[in-house]
C-alpha atoms as a PDB file:
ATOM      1  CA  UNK A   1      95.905  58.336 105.497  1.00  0.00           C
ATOM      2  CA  UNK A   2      96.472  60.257 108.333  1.00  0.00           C
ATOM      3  CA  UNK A   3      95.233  63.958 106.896  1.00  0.00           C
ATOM      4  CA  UNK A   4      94.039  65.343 110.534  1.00  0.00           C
ATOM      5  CA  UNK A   5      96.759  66.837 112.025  1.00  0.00           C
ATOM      6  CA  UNK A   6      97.220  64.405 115.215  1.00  0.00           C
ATOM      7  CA  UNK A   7      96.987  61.398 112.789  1.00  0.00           C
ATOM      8  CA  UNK A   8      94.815  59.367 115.875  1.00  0.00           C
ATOM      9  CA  UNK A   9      91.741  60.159 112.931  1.00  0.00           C
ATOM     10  CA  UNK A  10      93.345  58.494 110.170  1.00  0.00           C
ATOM     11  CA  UNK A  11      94.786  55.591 112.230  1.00  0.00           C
ATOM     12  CA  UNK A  12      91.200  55.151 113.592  1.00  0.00           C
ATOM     13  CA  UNK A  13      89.970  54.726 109.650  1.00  0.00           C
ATOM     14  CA  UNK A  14      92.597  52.426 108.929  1.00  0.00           C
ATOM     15  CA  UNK A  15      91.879  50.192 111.233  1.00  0.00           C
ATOM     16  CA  UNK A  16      87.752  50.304 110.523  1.00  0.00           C
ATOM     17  CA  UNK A  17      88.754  49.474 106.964  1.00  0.00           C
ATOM     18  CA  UNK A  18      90.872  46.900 108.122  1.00  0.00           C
ATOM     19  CA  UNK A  19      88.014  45.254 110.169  1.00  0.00           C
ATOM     20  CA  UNK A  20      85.097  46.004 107.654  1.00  0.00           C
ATOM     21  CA  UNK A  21      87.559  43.895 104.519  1.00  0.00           C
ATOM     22  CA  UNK A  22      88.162  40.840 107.101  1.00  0.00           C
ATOM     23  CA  UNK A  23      84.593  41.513 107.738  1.00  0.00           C
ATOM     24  CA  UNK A  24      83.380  41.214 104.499  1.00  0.00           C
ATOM     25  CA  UNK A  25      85.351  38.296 103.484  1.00  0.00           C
ATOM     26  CA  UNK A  26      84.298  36.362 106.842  1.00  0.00           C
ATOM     27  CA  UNK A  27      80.708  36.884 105.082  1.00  0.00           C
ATOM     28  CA  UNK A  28      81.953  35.915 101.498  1.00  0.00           C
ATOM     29  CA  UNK A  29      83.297  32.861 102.881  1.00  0.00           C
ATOM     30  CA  UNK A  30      80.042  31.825 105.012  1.00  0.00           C
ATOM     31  CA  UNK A  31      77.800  32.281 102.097  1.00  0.00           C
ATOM     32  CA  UNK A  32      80.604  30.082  99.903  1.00  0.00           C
ATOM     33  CA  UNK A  33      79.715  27.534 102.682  1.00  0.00           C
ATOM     34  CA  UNK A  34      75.765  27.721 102.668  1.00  0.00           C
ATOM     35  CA  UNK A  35      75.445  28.073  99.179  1.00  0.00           C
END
């Protein structure tokens, strides 16, 4: 993950990933209520 020499890059994109899956199953999970 961390490719850029410093690694503060490739922790940064971890943790965006991170947010963007709990994200998108926050958004799964509100559509499983409405529909």
């Amino acid at each position: 993950m961390t490719e850029v020499s410093g690694g503060g890059y490739g922790r940064d994109y971890f943790f965006d990933r991170k947010a963007f899956l709990v994200f998108l199953i926050l958004i799964l999970l509100l559509m499983g209520d409405i529909f």
